[in-house]
N, C-alpha and C. Protein backbone atom coordinates (compact mmCIF):
# COMPACT_ATOMS: atom_id res chain seq x y z
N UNK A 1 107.90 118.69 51.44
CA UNK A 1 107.58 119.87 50.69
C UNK A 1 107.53 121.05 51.65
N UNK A 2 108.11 122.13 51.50
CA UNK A 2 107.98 123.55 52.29
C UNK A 2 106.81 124.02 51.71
N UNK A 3 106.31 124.63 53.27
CA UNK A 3 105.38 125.76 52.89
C UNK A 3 105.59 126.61 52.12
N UNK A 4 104.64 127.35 51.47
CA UNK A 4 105.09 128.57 50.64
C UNK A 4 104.85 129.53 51.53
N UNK A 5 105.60 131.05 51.33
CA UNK A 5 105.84 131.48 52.41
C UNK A 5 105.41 132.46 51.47
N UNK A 6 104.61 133.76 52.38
CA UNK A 6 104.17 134.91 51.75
C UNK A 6 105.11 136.32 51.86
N UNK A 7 105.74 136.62 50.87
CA UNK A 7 106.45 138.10 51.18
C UNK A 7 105.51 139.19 50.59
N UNK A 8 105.45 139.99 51.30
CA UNK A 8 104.98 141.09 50.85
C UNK A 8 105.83 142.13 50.25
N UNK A 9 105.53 142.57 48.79
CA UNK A 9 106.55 143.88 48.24
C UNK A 9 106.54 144.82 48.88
N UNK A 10 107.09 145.77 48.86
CA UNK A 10 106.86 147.45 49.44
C UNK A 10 108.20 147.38 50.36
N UNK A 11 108.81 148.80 51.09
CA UNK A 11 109.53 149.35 51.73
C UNK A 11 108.89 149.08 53.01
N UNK A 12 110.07 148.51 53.89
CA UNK A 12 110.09 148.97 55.55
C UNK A 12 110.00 150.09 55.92
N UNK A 13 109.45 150.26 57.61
CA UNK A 13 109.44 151.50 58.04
C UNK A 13 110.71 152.42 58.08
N UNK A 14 111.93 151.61 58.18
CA UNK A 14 113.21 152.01 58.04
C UNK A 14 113.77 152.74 56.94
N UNK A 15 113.54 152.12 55.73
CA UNK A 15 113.63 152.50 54.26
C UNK A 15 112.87 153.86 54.19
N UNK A 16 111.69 153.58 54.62
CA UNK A 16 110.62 155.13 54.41
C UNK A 16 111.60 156.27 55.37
N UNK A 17 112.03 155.98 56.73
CA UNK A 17 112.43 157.01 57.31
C UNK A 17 113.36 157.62 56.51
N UNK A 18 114.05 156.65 56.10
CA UNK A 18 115.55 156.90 55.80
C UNK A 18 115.35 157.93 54.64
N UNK A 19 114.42 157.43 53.69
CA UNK A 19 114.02 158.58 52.62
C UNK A 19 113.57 159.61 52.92
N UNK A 20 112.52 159.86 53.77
CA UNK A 20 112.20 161.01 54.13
C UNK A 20 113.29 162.19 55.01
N UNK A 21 114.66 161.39 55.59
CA UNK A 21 115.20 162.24 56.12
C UNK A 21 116.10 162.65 55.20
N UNK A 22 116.69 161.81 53.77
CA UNK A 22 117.00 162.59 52.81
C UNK A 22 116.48 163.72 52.38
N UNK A 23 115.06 163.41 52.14
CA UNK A 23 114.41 164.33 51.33
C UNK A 23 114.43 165.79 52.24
N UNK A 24 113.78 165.65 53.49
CA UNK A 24 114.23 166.63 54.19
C UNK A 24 115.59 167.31 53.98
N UNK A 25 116.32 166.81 54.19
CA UNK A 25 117.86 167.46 54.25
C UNK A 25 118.21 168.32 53.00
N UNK A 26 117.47 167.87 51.85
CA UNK A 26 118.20 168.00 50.65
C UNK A 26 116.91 169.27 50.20
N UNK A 27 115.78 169.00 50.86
CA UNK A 27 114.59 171.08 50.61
C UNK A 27 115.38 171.61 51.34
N UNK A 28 115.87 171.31 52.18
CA UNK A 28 116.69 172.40 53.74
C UNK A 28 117.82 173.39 52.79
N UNK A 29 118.44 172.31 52.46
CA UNK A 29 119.46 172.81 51.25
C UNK A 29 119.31 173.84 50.17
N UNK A 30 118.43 173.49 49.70
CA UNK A 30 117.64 173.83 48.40
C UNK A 30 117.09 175.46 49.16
N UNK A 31 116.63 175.68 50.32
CA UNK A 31 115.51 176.81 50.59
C UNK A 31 116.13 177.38 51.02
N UNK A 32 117.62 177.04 51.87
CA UNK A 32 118.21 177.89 52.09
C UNK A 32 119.36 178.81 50.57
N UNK A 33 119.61 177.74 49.81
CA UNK A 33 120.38 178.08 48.91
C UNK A 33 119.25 179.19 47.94
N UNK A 34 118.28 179.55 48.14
CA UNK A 34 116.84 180.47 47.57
C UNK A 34 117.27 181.30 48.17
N UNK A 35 116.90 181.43 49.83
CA UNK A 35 117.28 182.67 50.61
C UNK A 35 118.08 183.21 50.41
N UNK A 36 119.22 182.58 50.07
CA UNK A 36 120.87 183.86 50.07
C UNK A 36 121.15 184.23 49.05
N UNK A 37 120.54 183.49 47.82
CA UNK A 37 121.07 184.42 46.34
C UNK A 37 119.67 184.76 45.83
N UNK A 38 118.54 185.38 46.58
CA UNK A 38 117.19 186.00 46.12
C UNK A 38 117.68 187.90 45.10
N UNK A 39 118.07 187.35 44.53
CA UNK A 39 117.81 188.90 43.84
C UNK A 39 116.64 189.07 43.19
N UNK A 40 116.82 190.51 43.24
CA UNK A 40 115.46 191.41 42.76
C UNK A 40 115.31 192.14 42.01
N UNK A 41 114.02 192.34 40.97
CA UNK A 41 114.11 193.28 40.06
C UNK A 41 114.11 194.42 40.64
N UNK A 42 114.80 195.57 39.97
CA UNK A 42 114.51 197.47 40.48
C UNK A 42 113.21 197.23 39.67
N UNK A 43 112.41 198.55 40.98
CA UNK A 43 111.19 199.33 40.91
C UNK A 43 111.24 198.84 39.22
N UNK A 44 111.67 199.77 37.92
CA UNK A 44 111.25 199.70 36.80
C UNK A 44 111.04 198.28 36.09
N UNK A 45 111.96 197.28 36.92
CA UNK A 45 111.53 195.93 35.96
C UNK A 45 112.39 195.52 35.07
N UNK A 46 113.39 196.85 35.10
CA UNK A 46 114.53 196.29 33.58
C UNK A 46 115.72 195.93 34.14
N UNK A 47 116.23 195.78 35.12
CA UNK A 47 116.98 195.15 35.72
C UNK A 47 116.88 194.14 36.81
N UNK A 48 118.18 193.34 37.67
CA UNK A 48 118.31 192.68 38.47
C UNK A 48 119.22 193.29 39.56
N UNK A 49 118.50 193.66 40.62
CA UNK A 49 119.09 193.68 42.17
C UNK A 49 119.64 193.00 42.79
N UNK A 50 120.75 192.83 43.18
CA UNK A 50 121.77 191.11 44.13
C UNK A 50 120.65 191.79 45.51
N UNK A 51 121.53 190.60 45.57
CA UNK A 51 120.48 190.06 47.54
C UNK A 51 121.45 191.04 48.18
N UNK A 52 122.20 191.34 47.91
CA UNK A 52 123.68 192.34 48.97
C UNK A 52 123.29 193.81 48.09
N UNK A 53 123.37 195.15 48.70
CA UNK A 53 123.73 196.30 47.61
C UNK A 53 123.96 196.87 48.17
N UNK A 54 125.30 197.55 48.15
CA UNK A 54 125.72 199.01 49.05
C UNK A 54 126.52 199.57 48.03
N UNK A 55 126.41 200.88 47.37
CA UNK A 55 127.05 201.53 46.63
C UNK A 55 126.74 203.42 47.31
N UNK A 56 127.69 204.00 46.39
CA UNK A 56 127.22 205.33 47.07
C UNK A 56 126.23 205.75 46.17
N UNK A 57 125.67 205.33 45.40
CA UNK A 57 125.11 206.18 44.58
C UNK A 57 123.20 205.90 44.30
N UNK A 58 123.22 204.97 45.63
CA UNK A 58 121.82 204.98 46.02
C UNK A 58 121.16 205.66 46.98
N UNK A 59 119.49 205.80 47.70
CA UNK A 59 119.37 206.17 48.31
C UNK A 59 119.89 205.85 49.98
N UNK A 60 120.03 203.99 49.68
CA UNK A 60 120.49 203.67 50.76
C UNK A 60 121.95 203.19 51.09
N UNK A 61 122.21 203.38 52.34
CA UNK A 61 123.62 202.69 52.23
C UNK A 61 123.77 201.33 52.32
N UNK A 62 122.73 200.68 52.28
CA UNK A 62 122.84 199.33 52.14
C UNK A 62 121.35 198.43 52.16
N UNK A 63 121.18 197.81 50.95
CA UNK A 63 119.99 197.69 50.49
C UNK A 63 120.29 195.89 50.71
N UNK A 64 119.55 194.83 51.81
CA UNK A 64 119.60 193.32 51.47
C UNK A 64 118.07 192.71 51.44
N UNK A 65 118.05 191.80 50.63
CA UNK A 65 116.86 190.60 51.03
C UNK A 65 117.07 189.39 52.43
N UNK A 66 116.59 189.56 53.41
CA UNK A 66 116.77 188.99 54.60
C UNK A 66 115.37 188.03 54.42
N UNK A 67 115.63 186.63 55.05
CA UNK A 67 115.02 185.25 55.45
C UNK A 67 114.46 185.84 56.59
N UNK A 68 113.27 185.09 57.04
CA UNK A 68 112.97 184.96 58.67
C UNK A 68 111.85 185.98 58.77
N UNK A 69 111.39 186.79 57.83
CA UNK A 69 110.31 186.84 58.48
C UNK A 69 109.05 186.73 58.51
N UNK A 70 108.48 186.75 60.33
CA UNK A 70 107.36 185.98 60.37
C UNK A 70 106.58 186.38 60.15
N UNK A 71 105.02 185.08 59.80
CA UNK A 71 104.19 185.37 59.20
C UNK A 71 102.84 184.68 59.83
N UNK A 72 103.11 185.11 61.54
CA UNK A 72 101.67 184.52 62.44
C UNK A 72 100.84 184.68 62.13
N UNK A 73 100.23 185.92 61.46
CA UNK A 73 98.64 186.39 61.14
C UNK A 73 98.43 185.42 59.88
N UNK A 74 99.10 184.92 59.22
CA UNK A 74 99.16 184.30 58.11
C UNK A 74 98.16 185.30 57.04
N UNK A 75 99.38 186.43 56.83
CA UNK A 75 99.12 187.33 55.60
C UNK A 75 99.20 186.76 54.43
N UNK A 76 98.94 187.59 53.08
CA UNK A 76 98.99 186.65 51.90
C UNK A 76 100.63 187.64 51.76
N UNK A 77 101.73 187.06 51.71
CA UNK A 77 102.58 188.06 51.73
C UNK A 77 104.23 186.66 52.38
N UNK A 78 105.37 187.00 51.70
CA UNK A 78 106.46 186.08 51.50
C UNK A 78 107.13 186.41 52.69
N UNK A 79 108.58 185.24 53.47
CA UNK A 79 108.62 185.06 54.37
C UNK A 79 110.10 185.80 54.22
N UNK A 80 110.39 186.41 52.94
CA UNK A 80 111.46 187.04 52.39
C UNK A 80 111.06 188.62 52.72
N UNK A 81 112.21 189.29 53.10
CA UNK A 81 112.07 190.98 53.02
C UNK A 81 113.23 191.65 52.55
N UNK A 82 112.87 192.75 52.22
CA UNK A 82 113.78 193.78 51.50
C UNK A 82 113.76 194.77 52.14
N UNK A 83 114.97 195.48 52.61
CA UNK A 83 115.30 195.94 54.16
C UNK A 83 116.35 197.03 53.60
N UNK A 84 115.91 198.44 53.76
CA UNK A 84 117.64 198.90 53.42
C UNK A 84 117.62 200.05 54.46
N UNK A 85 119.01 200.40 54.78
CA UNK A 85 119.07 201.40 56.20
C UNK A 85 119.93 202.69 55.09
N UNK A 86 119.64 203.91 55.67
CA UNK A 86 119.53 204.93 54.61
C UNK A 86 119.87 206.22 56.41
N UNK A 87 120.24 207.30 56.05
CA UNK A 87 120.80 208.42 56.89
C UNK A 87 120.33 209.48 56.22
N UNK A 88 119.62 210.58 57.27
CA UNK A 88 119.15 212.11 56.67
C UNK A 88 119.37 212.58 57.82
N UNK A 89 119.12 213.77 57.24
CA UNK A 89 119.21 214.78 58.60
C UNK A 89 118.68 214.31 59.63
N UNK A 90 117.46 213.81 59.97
CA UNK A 90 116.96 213.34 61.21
C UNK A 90 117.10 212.00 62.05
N UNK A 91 117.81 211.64 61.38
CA UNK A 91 118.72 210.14 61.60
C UNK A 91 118.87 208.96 60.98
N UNK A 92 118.75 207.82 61.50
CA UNK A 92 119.27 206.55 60.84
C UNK A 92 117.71 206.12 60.71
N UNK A 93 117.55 205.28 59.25
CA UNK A 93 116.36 205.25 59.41
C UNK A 93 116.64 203.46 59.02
N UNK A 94 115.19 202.52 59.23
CA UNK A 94 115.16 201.59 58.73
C UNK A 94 114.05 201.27 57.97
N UNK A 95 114.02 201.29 56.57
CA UNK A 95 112.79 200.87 55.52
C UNK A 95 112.87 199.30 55.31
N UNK A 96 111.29 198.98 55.09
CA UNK A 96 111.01 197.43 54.53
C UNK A 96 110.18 197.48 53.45
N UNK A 97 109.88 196.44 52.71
CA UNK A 97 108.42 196.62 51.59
C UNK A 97 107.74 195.31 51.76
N UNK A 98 107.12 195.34 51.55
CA UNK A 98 105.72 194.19 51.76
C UNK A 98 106.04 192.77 50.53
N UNK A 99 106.81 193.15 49.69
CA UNK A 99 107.05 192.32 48.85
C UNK A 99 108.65 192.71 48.25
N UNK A 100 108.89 192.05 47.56
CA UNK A 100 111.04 191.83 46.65
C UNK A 100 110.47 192.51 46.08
N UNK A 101 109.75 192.15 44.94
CA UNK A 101 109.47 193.54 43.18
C UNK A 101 108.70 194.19 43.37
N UNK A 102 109.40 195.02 43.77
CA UNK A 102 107.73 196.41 44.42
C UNK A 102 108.29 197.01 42.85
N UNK A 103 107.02 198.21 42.91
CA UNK A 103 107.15 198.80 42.14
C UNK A 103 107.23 200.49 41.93
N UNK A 104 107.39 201.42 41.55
CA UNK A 104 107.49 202.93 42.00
C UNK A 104 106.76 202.95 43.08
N UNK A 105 104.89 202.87 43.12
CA UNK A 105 104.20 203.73 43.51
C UNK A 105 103.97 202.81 45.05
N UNK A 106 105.04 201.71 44.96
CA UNK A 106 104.65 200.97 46.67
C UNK A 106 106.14 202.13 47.84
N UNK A 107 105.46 202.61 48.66
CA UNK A 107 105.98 202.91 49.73
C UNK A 107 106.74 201.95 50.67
N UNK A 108 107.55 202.50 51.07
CA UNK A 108 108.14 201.65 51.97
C UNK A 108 107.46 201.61 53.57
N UNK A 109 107.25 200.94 54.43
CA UNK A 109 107.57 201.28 55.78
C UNK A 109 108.77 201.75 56.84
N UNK A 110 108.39 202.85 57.09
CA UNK A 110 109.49 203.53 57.57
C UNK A 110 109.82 203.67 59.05
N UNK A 111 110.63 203.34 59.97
CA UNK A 111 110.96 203.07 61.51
C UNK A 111 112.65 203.95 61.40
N UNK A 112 112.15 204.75 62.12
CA UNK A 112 113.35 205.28 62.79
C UNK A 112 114.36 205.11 63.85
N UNK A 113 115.63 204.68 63.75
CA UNK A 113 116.46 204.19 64.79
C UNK A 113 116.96 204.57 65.54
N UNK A 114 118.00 205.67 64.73
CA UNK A 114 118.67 206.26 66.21
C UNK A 114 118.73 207.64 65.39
N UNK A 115 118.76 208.98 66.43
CA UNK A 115 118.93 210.03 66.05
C UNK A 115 120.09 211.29 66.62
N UNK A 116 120.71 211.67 66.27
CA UNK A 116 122.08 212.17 66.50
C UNK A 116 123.05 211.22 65.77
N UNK A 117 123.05 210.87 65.14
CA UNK A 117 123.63 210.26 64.22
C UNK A 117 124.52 210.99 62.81
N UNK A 118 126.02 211.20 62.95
CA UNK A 118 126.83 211.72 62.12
C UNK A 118 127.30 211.09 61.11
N UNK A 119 127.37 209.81 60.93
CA UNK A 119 127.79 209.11 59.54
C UNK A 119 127.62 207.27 59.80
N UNK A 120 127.20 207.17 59.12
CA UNK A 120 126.99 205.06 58.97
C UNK A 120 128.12 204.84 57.85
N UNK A 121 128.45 203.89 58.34
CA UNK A 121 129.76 203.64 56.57
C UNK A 121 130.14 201.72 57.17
N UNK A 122 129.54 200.97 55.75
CA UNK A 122 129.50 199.43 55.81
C UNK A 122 130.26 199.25 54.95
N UNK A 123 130.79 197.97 55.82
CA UNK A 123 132.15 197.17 54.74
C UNK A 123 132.06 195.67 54.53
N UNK A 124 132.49 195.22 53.57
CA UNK A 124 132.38 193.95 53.44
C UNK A 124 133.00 193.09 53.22
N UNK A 125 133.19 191.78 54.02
CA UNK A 125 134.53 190.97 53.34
C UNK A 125 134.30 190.18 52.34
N UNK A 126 135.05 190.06 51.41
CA UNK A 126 134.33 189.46 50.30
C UNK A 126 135.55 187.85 50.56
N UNK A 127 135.22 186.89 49.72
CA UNK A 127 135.47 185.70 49.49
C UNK A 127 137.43 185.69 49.73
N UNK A 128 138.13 186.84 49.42
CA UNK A 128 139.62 186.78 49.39
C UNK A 128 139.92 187.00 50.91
N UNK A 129 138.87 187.21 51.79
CA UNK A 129 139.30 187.72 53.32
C UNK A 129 139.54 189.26 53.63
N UNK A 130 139.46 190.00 52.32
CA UNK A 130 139.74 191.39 51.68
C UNK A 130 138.49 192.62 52.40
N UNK A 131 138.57 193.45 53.28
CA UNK A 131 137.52 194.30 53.50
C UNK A 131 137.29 195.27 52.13
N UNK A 132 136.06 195.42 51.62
CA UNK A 132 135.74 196.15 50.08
C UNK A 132 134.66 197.17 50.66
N UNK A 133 134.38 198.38 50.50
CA UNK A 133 133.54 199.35 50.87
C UNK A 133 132.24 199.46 50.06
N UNK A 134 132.26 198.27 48.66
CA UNK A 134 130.99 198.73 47.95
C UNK A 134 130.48 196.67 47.72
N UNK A 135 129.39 196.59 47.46
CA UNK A 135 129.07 195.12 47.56
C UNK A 135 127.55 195.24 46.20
N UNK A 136 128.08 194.07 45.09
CA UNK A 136 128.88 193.76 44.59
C UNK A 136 129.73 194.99 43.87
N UNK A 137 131.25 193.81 43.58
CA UNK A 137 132.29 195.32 43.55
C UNK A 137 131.90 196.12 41.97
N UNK A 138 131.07 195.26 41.17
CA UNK A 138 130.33 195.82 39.73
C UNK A 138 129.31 197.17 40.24
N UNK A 139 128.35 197.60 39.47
CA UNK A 139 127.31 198.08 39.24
C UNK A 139 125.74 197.38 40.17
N UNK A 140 126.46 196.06 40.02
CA UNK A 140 125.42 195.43 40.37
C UNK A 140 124.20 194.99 39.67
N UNK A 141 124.32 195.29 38.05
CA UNK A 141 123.18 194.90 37.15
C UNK A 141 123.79 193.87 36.31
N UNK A 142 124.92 193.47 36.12
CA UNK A 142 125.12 192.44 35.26
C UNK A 142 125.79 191.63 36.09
N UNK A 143 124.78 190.27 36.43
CA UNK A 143 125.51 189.56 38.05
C UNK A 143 125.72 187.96 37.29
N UNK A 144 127.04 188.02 37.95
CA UNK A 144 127.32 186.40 37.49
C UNK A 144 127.20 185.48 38.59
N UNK A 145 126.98 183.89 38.53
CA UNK A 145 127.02 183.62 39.89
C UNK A 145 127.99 183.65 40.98
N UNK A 146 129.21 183.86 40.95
CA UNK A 146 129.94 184.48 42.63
C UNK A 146 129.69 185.44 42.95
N UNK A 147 129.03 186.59 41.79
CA UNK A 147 129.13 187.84 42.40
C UNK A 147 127.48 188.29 43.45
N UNK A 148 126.96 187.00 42.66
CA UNK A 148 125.78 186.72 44.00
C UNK A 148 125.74 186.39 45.26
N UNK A 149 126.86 186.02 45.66
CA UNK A 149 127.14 185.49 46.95
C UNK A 149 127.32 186.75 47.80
N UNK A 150 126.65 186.02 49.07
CA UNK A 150 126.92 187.41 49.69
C UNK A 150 128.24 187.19 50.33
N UNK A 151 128.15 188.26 51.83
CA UNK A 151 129.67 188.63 51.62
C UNK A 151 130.00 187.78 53.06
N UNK A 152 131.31 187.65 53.58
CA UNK A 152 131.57 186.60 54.51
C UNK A 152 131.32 187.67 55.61
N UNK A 153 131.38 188.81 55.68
CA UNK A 153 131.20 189.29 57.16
C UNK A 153 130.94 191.29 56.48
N UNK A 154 130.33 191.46 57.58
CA UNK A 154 129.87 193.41 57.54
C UNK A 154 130.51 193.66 58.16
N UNK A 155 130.91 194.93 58.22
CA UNK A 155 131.28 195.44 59.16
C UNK A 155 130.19 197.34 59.10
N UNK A 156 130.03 197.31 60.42
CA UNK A 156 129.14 198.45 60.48
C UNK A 156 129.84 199.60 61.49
N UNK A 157 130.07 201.08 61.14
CA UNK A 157 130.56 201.71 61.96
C UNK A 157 129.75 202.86 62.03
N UNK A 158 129.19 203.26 63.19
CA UNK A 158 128.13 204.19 63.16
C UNK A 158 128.98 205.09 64.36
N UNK A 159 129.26 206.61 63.71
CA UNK A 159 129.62 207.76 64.57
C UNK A 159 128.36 208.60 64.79
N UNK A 160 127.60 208.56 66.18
CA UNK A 160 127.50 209.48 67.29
C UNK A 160 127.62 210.36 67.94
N UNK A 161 126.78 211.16 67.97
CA UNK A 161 126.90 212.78 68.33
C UNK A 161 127.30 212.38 69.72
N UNK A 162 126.67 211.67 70.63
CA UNK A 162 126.88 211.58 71.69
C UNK A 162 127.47 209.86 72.26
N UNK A 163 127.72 208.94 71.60
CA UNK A 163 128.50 207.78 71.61
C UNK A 163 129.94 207.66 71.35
N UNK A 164 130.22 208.56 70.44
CA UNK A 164 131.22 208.69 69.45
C UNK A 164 131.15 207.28 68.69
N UNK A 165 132.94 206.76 68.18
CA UNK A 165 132.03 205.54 67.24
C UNK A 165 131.91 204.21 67.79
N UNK A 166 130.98 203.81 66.90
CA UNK A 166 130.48 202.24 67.57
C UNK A 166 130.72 201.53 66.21
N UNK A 167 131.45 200.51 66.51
CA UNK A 167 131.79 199.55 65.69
C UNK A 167 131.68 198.15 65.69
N UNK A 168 130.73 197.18 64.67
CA UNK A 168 130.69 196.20 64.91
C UNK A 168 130.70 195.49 63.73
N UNK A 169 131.11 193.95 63.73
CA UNK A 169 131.41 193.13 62.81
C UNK A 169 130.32 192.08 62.59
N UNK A 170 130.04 191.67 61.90
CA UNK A 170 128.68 190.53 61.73
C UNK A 170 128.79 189.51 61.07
N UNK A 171 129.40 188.41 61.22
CA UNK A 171 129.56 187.46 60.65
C UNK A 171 128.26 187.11 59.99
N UNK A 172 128.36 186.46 58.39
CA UNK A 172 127.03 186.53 57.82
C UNK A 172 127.25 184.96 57.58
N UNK A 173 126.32 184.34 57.87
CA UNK A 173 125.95 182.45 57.99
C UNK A 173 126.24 182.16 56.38
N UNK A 174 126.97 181.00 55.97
CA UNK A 174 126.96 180.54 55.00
C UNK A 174 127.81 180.35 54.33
């Protein structure tokens, strides 16, 4: 007669890793696929903002929701920002807001970049390999999902009172 032999049910340590490095892989996925198509309501609430906006007919020349930033003090406040770079008489400026759906009466924070500054003008390649001067090529209030995607690369050309122009390209991850 054989002993009876005791198995115990449950998963190996192997099995558990193995799941957990799915699971990992597949939030990674997931949080990044959040970050790049985060649109936002405008100030009033009755529309939707893409994560990309450059048109002429805003204040800024280019309005995005950017990932990454940090949050050491551990504020009550998201790891998402809304960032747009804008030109006046006194130069290139860079605004942020404390939150995506601000609303009229939230101010921006305002940092100034460079000054002598004669014209900023951003371009974008969109999905055909095609450079396009406005992002998305709509209005930007009635967004379907490709036109959420952002764009495969910027291009930024900033003319200088005293640089003349500076031109650079930015490959955008994704």
């Amino acid at each position: 007669m054989r002993p009876a032999t005791s198995r115990a049910d449950g998963f190996t340590l192997l099995e558990l890793l193995v799941a957990m490095a799915i699971f990992a892989i597949l939030g990674t996925l997931a949080l990044s696929g959040y970050t790049e198509l985060r649109p936002i309501r405008e100030p009033l609430g009755e529309t939707v903002l893409p994560a990309v906006l450059a048109t002429e007919s805003i204040e800024y020349g280019i309005q995005f929701t950017r990932a990454g930033w940090s949050n050491t003090a551990g504020l009550a406040r998201p790891t998402l920002q809304r960032v747009g770079y804008r030109l006046d008489g006194e130069g290139l400026w860079r605004d942020h807001w404390p939150v995506l759906d601000r609303t009229l009466a939230m101010e921006p924070v305002r940092v100034k970049l460079l000054t002598q500054v004669r014209t900023v003008r951003f371009r974008f390649m969109n999905a055909s390999r095609e450079w396009v001067d406005r992002w998305p090529a709509n209005d930007g209030t009635n967004l379907t999902g490709s036109e959420r995607l952002r764009p495969a690369a910027v291009e930024v050309t900033l003319e200088l009172e005293d640089w003349g122009v500076i031109r650079r390209v930015i490959e955008v991850a994704g």
